[in-house]
Protein backbone atom coordinates (compact mmCIF):
# COMPACT_ATOMS: atom_id res chain seq x y z
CA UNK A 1 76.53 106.13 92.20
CA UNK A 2 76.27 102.67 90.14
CA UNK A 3 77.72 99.49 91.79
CA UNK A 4 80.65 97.91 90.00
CA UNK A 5 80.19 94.92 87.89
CA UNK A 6 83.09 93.28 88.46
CA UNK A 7 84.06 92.99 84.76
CA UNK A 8 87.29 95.69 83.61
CA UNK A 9 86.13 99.31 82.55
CA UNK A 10 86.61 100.63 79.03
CA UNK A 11 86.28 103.73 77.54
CA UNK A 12 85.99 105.15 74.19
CA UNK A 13 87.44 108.31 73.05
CA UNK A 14 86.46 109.51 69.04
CA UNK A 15 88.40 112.57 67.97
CA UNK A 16 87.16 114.53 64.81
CA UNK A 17 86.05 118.11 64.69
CA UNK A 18 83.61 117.10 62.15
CA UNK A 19 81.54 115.12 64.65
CA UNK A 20 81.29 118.01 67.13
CA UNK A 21 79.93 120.61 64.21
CA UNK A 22 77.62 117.81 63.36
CA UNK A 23 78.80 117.27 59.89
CA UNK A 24 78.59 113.81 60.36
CA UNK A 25 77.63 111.70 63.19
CA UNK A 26 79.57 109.29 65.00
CA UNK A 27 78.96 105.45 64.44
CA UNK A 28 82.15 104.12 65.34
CA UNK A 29 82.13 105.07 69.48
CA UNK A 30 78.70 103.39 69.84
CA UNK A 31 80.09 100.60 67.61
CA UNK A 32 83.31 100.13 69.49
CA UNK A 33 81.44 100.31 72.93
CA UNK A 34 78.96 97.49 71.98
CA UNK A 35 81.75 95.59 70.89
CA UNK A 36 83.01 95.68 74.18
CA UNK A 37 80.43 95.27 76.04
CA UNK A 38 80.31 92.12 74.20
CA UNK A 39 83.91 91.22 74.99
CA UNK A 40 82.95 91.28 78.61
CA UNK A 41 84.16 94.80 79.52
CA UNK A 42 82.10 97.66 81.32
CA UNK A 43 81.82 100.87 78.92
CA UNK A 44 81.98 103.63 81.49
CA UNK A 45 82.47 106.34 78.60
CA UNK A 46 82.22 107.29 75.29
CA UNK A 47 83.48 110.46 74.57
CA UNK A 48 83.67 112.77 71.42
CA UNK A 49 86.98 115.18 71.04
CA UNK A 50 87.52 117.92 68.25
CA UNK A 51 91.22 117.61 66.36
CA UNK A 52 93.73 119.54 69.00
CA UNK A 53 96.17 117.54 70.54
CA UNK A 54 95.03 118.86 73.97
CA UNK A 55 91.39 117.84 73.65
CA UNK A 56 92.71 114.62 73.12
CA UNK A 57 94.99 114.58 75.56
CA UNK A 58 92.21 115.53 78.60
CA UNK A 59 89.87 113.21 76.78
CA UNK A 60 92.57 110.04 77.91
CA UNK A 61 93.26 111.20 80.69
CA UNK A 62 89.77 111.58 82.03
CA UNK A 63 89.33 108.06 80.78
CA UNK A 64 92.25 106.75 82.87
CA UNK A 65 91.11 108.51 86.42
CA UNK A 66 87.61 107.12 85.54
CA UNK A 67 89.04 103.91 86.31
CA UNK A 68 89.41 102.52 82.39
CA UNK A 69 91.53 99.87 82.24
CA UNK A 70 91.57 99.80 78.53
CA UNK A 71 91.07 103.12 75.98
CA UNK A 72 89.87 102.68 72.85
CA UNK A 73 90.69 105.50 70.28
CA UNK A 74 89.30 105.97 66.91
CA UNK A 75 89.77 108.68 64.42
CA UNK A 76 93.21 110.91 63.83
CA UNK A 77 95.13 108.41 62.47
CA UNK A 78 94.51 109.58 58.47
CA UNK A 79 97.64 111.36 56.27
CA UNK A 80 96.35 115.00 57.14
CA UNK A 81 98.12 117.53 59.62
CA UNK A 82 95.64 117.30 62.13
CA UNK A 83 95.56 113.44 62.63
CA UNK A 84 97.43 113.11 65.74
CA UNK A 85 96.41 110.59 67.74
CA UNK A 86 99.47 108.10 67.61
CA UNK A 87 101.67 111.19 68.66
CA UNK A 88 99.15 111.84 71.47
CA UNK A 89 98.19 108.67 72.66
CA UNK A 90 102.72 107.75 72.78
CA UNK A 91 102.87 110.86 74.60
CA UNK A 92 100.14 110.24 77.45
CA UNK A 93 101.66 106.56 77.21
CA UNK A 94 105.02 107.75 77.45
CA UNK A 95 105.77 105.78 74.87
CA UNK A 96 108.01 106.53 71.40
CA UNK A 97 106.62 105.56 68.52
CA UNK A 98 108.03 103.82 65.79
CA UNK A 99 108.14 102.85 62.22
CA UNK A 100 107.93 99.71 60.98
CA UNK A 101 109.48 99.55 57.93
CA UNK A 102 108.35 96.28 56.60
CA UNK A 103 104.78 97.33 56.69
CA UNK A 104 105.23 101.15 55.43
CA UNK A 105 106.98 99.04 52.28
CA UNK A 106 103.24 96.91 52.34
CA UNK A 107 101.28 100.00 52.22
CA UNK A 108 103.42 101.54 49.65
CA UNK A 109 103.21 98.28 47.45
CA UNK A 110 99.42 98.15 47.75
């Protein structure tokens, strides 16, 4: 068992069924985790999740009893059905989201 480094744990957690059929490979975990290694946190894990809510879900919560102080998530957040990583990551928060309508106007404007 490694010895703790004294700096806060981090993990990463990707979600996208297309980078567990291999239809394209993940560069934004390994990305992410450098990042914060540079930052002065400890990557314990980066870990890859297909699209269901549950995966997800399991994939935080095995981050958080790892010891991560922080979780990073990318991927799920696009306009399609199956992007649901705000509604899963409020929910293991326990946490309602909410809109801000200032900024939907932005994005509409754009």
């Amino acid at each position: 068992m490694g010895e703790s480094t004294g700096r806060p744990r981090a993990a990463v957690v990707v979600t996208g069924s297309e980078l567990l059929t291999g239809a394209i490979s993940d560069r934004n975990g390994p990305w992410v985790a450098r990042e914060l290694g540079e930052l002065g946190f400890e990557v314990s894990h980066v870990l890859v999740v297909g699209d269901r809510p549950d995966d997800l879900a399991a994939a935080l919560g095995f981050a958080a009893e790892a010891g991560a102080a922080l979780i990073v998530t990318s991927g799920g957040l696009g306009p399609t059905a199956d992007d649901l990583t705000a509604e899963v990551v409020a929910g293991f928060a326990g946490v309602p989201l909410e809109l801000d309508e200032p900024m939907c106007a932005r994005i509409l404007a754009a």
